[in-house]
PDB file of N, CA and C in Angstrom:
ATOM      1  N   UNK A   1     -18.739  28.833 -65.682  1.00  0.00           N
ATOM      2  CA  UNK A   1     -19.352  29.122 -64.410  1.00  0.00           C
ATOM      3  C   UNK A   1     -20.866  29.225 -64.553  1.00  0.00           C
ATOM      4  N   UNK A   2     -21.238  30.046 -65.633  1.00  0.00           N
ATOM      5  CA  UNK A   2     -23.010  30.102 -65.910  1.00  0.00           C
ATOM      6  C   UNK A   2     -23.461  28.488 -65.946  1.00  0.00           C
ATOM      7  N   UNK A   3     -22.930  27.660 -66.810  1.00  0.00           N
ATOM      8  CA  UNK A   3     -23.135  26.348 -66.902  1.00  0.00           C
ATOM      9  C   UNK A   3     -23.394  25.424 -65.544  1.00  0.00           C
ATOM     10  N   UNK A   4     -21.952  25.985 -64.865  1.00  0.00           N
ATOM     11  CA  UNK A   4     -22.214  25.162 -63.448  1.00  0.00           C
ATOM     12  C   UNK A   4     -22.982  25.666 -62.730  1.00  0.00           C
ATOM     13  N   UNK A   5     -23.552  27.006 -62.415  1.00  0.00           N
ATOM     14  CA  UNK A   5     -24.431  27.698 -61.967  1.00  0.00           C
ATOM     15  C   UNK A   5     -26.193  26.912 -62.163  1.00  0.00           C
ATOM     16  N   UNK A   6     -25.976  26.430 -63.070  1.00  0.00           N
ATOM     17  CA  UNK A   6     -27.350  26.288 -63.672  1.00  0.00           C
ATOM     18  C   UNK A   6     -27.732  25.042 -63.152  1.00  0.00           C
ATOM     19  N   UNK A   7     -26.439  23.816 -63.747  1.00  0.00           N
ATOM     20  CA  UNK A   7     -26.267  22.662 -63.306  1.00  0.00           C
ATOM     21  C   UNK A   7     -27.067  22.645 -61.945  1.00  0.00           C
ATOM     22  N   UNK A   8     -26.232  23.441 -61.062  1.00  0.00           N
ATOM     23  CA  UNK A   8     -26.247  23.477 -58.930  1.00  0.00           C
ATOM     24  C   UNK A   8     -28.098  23.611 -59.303  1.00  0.00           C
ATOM     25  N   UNK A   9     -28.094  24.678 -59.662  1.00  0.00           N
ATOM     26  CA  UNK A   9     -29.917  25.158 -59.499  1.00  0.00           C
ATOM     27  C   UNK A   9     -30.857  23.866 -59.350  1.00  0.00           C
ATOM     28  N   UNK A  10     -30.408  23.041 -61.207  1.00  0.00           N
ATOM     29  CA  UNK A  10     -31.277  22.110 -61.468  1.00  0.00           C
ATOM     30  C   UNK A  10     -31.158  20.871 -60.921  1.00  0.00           C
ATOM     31  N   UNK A  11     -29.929  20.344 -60.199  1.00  0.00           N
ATOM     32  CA  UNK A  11     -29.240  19.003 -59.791  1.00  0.00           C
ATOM     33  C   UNK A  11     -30.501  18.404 -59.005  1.00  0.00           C
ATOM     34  N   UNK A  12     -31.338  18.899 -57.881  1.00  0.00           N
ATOM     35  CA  UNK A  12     -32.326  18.844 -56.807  1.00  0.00           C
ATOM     36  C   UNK A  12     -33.474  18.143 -57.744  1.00  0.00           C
ATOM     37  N   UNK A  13     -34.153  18.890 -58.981  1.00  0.00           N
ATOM     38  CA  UNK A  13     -34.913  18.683 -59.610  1.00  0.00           C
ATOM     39  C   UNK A  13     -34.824  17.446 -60.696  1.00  0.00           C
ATOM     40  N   UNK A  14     -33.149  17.309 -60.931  1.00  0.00           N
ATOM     41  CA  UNK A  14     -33.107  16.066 -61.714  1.00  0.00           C
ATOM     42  C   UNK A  14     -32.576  14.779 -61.220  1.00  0.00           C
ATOM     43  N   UNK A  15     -33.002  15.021 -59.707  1.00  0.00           N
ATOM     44  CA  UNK A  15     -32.024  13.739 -59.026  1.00  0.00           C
ATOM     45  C   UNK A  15     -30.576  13.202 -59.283  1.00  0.00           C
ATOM     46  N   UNK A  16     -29.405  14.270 -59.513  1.00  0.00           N
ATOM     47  CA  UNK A  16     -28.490  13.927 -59.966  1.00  0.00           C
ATOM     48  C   UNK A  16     -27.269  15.033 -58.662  1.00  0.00           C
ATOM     49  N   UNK A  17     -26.037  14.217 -58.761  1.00  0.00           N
ATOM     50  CA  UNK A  17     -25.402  15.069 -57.376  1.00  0.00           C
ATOM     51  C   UNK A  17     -24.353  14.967 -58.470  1.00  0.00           C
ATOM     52  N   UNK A  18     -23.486  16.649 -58.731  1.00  0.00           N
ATOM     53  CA  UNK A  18     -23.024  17.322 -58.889  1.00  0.00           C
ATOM     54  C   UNK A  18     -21.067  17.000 -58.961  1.00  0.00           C
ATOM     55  N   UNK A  19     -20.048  16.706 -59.469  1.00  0.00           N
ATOM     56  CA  UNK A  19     -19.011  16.465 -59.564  1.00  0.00           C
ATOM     57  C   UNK A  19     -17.946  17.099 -60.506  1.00  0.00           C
ATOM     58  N   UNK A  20     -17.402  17.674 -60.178  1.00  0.00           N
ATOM     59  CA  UNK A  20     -17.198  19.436 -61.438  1.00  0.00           C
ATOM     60  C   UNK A  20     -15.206  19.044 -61.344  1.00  0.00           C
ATOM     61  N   UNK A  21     -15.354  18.221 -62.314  1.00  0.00           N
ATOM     62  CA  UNK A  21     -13.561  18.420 -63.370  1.00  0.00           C
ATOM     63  C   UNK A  21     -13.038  19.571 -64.050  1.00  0.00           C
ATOM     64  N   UNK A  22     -11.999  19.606 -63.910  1.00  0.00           N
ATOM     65  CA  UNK A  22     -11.379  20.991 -64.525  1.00  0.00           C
ATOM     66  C   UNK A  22     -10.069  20.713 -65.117  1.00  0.00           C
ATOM     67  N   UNK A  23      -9.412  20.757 -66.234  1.00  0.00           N
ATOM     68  CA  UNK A  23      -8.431  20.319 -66.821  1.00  0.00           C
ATOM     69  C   UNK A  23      -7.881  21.669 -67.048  1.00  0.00           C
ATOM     70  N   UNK A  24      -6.399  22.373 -66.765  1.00  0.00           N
ATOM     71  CA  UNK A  24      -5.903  23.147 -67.301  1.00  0.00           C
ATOM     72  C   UNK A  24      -4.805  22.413 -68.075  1.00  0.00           C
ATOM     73  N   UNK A  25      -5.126  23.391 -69.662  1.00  0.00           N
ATOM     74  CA  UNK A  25      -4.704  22.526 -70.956  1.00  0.00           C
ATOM     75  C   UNK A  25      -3.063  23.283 -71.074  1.00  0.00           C
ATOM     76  N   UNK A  26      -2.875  24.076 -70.076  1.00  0.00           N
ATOM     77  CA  UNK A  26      -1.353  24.653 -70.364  1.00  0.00           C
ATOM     78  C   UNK A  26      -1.042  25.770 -71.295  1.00  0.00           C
ATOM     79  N   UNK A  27      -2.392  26.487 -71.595  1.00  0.00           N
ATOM     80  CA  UNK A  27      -1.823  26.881 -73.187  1.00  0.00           C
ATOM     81  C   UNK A  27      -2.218  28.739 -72.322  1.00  0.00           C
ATOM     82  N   UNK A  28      -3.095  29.189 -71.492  1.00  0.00           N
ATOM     83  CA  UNK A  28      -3.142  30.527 -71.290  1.00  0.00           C
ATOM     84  C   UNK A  28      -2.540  30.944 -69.902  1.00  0.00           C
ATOM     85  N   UNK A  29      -1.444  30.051 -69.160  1.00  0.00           N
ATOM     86  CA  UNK A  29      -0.716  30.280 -68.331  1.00  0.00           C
ATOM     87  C   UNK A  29      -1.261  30.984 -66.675  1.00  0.00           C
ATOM     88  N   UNK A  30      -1.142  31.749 -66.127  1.00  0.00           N
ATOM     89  CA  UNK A  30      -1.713  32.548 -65.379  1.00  0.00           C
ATOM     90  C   UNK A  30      -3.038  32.986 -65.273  1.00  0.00           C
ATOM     91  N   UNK A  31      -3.864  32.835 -66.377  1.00  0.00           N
ATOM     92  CA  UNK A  31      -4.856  33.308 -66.448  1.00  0.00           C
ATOM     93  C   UNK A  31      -5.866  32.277 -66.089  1.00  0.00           C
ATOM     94  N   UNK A  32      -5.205  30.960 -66.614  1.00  0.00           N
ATOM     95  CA  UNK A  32      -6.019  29.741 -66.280  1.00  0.00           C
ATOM     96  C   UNK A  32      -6.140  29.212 -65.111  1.00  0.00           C
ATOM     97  N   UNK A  33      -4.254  29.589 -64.664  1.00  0.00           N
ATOM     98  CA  UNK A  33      -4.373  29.109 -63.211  1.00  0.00           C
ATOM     99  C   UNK A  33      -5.725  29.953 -61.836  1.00  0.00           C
ATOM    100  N   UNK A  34      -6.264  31.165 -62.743  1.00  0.00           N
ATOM    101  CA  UNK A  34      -6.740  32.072 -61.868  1.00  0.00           C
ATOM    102  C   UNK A  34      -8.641  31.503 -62.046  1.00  0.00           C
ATOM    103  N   UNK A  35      -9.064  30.808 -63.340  1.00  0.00           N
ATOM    104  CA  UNK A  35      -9.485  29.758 -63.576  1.00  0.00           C
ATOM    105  C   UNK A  35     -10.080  29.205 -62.788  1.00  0.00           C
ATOM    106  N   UNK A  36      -8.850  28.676 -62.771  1.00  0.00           N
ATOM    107  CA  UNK A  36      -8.857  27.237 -61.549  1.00  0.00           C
ATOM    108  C   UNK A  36      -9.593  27.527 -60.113  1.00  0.00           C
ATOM    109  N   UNK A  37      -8.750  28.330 -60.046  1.00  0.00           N
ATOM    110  CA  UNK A  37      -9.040  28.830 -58.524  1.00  0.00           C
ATOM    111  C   UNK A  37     -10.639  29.292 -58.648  1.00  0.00           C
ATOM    112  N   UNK A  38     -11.167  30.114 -59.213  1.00  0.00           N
ATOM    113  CA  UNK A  38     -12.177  30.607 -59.114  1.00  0.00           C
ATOM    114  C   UNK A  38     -13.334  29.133 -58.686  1.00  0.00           C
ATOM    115  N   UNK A  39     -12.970  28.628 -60.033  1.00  0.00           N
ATOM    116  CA  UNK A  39     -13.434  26.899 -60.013  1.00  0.00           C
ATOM    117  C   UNK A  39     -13.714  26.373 -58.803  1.00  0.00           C
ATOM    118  N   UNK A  40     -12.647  26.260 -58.335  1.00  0.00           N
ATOM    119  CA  UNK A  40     -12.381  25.639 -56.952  1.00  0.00           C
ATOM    120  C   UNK A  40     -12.887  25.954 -55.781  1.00  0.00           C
ATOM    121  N   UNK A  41     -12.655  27.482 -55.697  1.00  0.00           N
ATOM    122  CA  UNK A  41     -13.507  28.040 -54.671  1.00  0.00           C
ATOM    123  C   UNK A  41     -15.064  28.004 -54.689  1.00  0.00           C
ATOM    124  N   UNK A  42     -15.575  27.921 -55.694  1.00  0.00           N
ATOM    125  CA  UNK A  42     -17.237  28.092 -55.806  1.00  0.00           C
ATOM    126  C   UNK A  42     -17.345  26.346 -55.228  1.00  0.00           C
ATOM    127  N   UNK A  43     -16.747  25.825 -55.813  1.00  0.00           N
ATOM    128  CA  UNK A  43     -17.195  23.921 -55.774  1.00  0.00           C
ATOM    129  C   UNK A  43     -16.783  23.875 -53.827  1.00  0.00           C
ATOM    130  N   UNK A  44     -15.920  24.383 -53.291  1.00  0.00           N
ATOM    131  CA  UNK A  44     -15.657  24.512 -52.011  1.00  0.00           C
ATOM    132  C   UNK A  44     -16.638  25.470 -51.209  1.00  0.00           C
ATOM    133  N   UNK A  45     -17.017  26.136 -51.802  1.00  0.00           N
ATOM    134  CA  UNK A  45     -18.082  27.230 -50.748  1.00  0.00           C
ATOM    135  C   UNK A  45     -19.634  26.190 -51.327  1.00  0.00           C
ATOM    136  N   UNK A  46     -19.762  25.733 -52.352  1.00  0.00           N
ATOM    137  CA  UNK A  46     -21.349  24.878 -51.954  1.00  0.00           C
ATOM    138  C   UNK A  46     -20.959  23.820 -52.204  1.00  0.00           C
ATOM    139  N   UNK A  47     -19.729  23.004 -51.717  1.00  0.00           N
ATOM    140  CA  UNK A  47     -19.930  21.649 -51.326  1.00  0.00           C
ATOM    141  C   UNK A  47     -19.979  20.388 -52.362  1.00  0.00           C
ATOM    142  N   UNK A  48     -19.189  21.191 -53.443  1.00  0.00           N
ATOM    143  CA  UNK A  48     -19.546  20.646 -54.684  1.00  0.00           C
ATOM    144  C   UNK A  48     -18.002  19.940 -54.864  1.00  0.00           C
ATOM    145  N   UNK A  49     -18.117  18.214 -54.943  1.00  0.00           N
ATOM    146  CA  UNK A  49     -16.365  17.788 -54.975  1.00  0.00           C
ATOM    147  C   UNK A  49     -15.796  18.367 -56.606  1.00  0.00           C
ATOM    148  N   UNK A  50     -14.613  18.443 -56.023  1.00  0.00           N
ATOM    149  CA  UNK A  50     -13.580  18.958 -57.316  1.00  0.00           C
ATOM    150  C   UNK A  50     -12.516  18.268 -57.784  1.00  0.00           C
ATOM    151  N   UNK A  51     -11.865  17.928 -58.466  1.00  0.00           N
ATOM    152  CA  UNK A  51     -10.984  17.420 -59.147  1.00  0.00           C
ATOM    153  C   UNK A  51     -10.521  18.219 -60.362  1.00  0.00           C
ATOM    154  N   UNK A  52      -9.182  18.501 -60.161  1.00  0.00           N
ATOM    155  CA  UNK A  52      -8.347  18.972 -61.336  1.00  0.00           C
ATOM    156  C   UNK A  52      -7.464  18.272 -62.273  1.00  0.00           C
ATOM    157  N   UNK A  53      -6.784  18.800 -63.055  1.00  0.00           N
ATOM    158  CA  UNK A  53      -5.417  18.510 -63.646  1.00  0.00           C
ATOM    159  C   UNK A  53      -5.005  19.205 -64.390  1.00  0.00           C
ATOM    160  N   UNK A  54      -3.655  19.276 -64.513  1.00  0.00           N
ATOM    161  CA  UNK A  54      -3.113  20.060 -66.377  1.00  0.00           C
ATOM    162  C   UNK A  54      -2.542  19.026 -67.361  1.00  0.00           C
ATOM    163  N   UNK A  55      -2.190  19.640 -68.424  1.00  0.00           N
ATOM    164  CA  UNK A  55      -1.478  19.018 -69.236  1.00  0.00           C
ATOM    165  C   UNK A  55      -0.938  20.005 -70.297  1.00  0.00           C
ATOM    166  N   UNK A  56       0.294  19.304 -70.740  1.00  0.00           N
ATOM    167  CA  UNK A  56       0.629  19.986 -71.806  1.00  0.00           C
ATOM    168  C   UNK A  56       0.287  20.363 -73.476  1.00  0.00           C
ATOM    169  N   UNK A  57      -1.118  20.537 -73.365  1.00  0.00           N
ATOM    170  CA  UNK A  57      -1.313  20.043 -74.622  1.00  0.00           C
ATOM    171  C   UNK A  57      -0.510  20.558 -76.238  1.00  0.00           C
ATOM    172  N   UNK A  58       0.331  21.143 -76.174  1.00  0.00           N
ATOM    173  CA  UNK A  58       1.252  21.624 -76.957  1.00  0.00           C
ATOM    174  C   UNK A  58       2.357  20.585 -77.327  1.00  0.00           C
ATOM    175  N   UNK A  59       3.064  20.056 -75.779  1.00  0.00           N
ATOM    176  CA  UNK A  59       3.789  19.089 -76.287  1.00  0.00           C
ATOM    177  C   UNK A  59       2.806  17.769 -76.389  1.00  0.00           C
ATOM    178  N   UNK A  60       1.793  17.665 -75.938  1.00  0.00           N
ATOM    179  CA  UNK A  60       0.858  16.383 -76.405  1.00  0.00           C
ATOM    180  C   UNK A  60       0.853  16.727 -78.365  1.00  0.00           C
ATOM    181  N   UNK A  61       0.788  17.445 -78.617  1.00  0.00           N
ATOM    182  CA  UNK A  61       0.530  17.841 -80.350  1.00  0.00           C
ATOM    183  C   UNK A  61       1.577  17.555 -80.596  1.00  0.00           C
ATOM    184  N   UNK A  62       2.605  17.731 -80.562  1.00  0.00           N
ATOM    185  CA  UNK A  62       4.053  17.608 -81.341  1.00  0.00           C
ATOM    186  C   UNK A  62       4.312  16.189 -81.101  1.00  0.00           C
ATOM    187  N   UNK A  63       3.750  16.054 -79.786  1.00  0.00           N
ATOM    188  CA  UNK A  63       4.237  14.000 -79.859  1.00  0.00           C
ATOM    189  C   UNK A  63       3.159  13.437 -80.791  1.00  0.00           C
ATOM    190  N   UNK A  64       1.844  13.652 -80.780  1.00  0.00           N
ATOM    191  CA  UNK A  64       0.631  12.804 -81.180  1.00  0.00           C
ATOM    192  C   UNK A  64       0.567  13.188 -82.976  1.00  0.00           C
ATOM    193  N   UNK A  65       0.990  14.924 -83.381  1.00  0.00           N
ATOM    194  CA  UNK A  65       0.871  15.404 -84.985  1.00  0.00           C
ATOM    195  C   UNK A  65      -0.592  15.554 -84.914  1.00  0.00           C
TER     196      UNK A  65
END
C-alpha cells in the first residue's frame, strides 16, 4: 500500500497512468482475502483500474518440483 501510495503521488509528475494487479498466491487464506479487499477498495475510491487473481501456488510446487 506505501508503494502504491507513492506510485498515485508521483504518476502526474512522471507522465505515467496507474494499473495495480494483485495475485492472491493461496498460501495465507483469510488474511489475504482481506488483502485484497483493502487493495481494491483504495484502487476504487481514486479511480485506479484493478485486476486480480489467485492461484494455488502449493499445488503449482508439487506439479512444477
Amino acid at each position: 500500500m506505501a508503494l502504491l501510495h507513492l506510485m498515485e503521488s508521483l504518476a502526474p509528475r512522471l507522465g505515467v497512468r496507474l494499473r495495480v494487479a494483485h495475485l492472491h498466491h493461496g498460501l495465507r487464506g483469510r488474511e489475504a482475502d482481506g488483502d485484497r479487499a483493502l487493495v481494491a477498495g483504495y484502487c476504487r475510491a481514486h479511480r485506479i483500474p484493478f485486476t486480480s487473481g489467485l492461484t494455488d501456488v502449493r499445488a503449482l510446487s508439487r506439479h512444477t518440483g
